[in-house]
C-alpha atoms as a PDB file:
ATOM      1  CA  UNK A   1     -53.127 -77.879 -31.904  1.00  0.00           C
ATOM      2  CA  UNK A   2     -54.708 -81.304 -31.881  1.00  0.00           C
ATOM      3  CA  UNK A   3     -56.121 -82.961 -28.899  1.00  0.00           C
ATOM      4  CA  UNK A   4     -53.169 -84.943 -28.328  1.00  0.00           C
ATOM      5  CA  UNK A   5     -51.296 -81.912 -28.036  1.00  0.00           C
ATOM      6  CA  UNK A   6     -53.361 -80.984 -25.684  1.00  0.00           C
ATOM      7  CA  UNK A   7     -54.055 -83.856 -23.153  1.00  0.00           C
ATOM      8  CA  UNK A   8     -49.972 -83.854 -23.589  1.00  0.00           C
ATOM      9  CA  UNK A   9     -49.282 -80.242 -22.719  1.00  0.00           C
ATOM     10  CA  UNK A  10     -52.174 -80.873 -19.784  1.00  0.00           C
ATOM     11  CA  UNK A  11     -49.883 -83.595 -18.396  1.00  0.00           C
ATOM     12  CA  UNK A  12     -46.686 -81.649 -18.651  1.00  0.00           C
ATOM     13  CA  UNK A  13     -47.799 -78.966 -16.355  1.00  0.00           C
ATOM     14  CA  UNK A  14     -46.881 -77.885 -12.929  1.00  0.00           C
ATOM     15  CA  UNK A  15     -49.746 -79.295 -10.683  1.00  0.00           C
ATOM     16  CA  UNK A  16     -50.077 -77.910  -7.061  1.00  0.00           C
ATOM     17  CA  UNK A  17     -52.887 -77.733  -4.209  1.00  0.00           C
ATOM     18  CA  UNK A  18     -53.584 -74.935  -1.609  1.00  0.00           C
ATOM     19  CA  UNK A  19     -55.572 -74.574   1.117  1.00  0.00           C
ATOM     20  CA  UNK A  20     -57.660 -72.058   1.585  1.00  0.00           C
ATOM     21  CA  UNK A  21     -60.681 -70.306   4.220  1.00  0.00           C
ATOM     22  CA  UNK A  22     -59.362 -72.178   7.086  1.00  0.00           C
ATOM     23  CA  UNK A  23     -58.880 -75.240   5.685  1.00  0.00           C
ATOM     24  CA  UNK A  24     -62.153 -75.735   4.465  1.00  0.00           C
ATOM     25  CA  UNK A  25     -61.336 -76.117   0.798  1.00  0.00           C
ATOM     26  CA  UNK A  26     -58.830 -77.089  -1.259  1.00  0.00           C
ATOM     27  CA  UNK A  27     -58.085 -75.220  -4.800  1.00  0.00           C
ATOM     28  CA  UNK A  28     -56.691 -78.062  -6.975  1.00  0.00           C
ATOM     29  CA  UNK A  29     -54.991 -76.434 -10.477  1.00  0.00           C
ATOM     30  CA  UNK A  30     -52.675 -76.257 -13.258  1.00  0.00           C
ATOM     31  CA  UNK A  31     -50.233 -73.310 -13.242  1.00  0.00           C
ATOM     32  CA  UNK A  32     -49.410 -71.846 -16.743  1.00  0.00           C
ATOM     33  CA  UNK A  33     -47.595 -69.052 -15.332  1.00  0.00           C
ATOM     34  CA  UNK A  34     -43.288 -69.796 -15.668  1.00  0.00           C
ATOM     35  CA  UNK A  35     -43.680 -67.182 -12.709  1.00  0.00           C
ATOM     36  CA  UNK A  36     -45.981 -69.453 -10.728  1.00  0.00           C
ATOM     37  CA  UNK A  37     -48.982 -67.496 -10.036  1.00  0.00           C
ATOM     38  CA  UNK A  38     -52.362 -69.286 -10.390  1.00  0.00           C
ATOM     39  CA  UNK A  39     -53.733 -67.951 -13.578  1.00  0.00           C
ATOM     40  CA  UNK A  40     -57.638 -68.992 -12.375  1.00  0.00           C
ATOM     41  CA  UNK A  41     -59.272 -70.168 -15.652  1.00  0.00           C
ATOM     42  CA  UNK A  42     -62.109 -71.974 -14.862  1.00  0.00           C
ATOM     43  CA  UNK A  43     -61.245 -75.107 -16.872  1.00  0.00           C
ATOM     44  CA  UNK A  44     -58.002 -75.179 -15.194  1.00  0.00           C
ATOM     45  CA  UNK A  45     -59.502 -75.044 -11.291  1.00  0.00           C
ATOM     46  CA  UNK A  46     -61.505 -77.269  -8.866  1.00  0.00           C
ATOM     47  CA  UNK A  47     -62.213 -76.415  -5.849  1.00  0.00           C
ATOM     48  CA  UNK A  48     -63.273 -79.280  -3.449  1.00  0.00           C
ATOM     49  CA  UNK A  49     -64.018 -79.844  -0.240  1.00  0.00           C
ATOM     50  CA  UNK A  50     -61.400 -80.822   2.230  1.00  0.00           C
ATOM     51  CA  UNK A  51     -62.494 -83.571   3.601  1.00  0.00           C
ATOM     52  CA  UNK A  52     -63.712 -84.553  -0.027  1.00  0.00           C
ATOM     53  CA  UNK A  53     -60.096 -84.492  -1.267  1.00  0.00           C
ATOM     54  CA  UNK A  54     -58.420 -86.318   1.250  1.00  0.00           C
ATOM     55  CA  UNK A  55     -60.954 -89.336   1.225  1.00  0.00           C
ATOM     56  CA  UNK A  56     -60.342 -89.571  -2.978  1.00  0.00           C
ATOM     57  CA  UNK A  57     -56.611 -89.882  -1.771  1.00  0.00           C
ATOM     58  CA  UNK A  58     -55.765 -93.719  -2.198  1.00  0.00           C
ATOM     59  CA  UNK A  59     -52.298 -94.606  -0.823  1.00  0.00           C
ATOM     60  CA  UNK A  60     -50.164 -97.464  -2.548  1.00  0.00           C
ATOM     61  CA  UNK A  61     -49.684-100.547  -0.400  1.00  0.00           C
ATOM     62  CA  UNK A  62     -47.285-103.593  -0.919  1.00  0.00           C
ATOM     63  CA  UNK A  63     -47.846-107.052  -1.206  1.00  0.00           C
ATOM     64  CA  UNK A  64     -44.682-109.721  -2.039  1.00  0.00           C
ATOM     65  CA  UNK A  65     -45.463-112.608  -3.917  1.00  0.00           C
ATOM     66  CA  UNK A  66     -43.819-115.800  -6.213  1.00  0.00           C
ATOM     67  CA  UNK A  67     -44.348-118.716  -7.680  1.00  0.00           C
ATOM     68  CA  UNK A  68     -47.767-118.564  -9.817  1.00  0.00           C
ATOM     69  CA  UNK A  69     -50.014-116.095  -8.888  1.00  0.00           C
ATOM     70  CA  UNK A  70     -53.269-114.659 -10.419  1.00  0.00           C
ATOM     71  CA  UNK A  71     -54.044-111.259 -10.027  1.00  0.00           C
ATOM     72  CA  UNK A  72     -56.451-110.019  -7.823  1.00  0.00           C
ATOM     73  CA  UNK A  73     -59.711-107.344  -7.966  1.00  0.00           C
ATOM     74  CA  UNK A  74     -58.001-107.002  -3.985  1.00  0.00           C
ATOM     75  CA  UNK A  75     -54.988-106.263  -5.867  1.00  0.00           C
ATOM     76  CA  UNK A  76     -55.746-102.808  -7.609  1.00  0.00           C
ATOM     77  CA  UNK A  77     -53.771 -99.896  -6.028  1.00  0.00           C
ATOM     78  CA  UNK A  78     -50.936-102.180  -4.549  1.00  0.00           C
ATOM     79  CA  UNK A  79     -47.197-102.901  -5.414  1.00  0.00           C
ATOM     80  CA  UNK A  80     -46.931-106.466  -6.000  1.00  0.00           C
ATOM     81  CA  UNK A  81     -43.202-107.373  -5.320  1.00  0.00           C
ATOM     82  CA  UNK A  82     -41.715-110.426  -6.539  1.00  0.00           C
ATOM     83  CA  UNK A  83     -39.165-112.118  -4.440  1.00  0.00           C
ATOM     84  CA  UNK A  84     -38.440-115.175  -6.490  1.00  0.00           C
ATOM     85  CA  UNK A  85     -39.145-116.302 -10.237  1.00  0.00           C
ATOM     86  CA  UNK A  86     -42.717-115.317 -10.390  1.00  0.00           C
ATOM     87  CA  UNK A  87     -45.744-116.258 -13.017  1.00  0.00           C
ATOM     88  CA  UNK A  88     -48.417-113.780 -12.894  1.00  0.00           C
ATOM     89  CA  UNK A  89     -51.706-114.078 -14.746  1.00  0.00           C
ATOM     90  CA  UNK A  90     -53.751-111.424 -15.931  1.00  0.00           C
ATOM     91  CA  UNK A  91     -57.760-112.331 -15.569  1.00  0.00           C
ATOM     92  CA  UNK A  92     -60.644-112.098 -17.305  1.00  0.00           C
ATOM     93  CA  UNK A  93     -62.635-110.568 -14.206  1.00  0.00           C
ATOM     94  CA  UNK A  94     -64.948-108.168 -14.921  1.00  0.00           C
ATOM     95  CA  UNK A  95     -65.350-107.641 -10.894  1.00  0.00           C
ATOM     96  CA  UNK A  96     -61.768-105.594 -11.668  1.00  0.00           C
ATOM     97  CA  UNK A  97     -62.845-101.670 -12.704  1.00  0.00           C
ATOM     98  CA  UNK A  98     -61.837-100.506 -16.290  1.00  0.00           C
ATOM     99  CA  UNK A  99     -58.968 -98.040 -15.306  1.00  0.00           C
ATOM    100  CA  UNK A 100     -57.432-100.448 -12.491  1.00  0.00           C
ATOM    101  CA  UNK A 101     -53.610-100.315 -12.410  1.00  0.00           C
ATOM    102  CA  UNK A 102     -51.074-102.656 -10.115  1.00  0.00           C
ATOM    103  CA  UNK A 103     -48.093-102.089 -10.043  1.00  0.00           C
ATOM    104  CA  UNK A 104     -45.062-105.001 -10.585  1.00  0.00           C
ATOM    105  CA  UNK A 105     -41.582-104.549  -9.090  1.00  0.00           C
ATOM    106  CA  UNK A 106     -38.850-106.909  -9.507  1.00  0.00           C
ATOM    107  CA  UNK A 107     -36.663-107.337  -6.204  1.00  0.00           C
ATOM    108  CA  UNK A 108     -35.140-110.745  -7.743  1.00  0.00           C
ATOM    109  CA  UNK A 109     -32.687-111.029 -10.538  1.00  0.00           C
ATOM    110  CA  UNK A 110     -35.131-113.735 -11.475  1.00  0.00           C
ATOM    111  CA  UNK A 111     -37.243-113.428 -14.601  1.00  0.00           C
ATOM    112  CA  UNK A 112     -40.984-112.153 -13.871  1.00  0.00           C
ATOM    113  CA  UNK A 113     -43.680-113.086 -17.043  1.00  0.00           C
ATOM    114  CA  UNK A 114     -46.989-112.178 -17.103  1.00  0.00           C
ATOM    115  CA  UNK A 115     -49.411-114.275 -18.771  1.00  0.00           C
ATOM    116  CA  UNK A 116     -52.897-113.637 -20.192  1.00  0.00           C
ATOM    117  CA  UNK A 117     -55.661-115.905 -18.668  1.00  0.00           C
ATOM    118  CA  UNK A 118     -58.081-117.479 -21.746  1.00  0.00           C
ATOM    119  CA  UNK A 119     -59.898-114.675 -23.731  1.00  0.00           C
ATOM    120  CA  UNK A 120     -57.769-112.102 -22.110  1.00  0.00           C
ATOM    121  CA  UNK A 121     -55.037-109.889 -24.291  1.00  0.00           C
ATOM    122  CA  UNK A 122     -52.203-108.441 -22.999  1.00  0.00           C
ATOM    123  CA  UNK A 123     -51.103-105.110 -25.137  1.00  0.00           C
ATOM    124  CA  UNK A 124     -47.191-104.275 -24.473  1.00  0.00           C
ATOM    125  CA  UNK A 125     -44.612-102.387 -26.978  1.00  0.00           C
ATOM    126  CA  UNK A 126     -43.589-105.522 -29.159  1.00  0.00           C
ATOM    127  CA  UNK A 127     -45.376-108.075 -27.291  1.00  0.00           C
ATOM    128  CA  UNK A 128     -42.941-107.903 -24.456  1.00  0.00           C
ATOM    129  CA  UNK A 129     -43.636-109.581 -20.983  1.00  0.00           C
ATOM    130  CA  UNK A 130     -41.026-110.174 -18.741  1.00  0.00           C
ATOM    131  CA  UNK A 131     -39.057-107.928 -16.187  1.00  0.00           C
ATOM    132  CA  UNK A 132     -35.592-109.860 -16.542  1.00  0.00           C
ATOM    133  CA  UNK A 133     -33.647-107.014 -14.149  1.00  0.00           C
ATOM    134  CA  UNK A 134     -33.591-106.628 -10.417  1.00  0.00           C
ATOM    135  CA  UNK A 135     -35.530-103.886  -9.411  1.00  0.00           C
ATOM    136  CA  UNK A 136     -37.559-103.248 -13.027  1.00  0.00           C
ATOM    137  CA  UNK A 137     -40.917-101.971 -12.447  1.00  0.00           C
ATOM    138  CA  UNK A 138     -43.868-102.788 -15.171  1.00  0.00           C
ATOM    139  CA  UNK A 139     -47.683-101.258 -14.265  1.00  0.00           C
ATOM    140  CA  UNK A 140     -50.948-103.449 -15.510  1.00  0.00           C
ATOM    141  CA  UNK A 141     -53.588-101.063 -16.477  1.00  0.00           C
ATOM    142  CA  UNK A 142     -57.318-102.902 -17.783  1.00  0.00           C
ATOM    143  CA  UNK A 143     -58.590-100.782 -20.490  1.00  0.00           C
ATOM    144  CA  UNK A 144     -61.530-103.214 -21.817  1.00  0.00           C
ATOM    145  CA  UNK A 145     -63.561-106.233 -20.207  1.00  0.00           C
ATOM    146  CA  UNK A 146     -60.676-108.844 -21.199  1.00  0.00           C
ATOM    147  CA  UNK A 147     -57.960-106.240 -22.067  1.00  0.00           C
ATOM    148  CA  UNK A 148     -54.756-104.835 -20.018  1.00  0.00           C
ATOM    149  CA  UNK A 149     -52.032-102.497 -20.847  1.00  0.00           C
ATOM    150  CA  UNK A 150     -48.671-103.900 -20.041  1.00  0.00           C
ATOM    151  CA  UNK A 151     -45.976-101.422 -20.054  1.00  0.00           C
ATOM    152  CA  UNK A 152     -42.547-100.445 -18.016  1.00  0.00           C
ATOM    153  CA  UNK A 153     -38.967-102.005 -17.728  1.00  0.00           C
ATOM    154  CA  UNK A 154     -39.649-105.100 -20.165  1.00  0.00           C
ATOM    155  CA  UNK A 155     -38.158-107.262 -22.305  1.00  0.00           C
END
């Protein structure tokens, strides 16, 4: 198996939590088992602190938005919905992480393009950058200083 293989198989597991002594930990893991019983590998398990764990949780919030807009470092971990026919450029910030992702939902039958901002590139399947269909859903994810990942309902 090639390390491909494996990342894939890792992301094709059952993942679960479970709280344990009280509450005072929480036993994060993959289950291998078709039975589902923990097999406790220690690659496979982290335990963390409660309290730990739920302040890593980050919970998705929504913003609407149209017209020409520019996207935000304030903008990681949100929804952007687009109400109307909507412009969106992609920055070269470097004050947004490597790893950020935002999320773009169409709630307009209106055509949604995203556009790369001077010494930026945009990297979709076939160069595709619109959401043309109400309700399509694309995520922006920066994987370099001037470089996104633009993938989801496109055309």
């Amino acid at each position: 198996m090639n390390l491909f293989q494996d990342i894939l198989g890792l992301f094709t597991r059952k993942f679960y939590t479970k709280t344990v002594k009280d509450r005072d930990f929480i036993v994060v893991g993959i289950d291998n088992n078709p039975e589902g019983i923990l097999n406790p590998t220690p690659p496979q398990i982290k335990l963390m602190k409660s309290r730990d764990f739920i302040s890593n949780l980050t919970l998705l919030t929504n913003k609407t938005i149209s017209g020409s807009y520019n996207i935000l470092k304030a903008d990681m971990n949100k929804m952007l919905i687009c109400d109307d026919t909507t412009t969106i450029t992609v920055p070269d910030n470097i004050s947004i992480p490597i790893g950020a992702q935002i999320l773009i939902a169409s709630d307009t039958t209106n055509t949604i393009s995203f556009v790369a901002a001077p010494g930026v590139t945009i990297n979709s399947k076939s160069g595709l950058v619109d959401i043309t269909d109400q309700y399509g859903v694309a995520s922006l994810v920066k994987t370099g200083t001037s470089t996104w990942y633009l993938f989801g309902d496109l055309t």
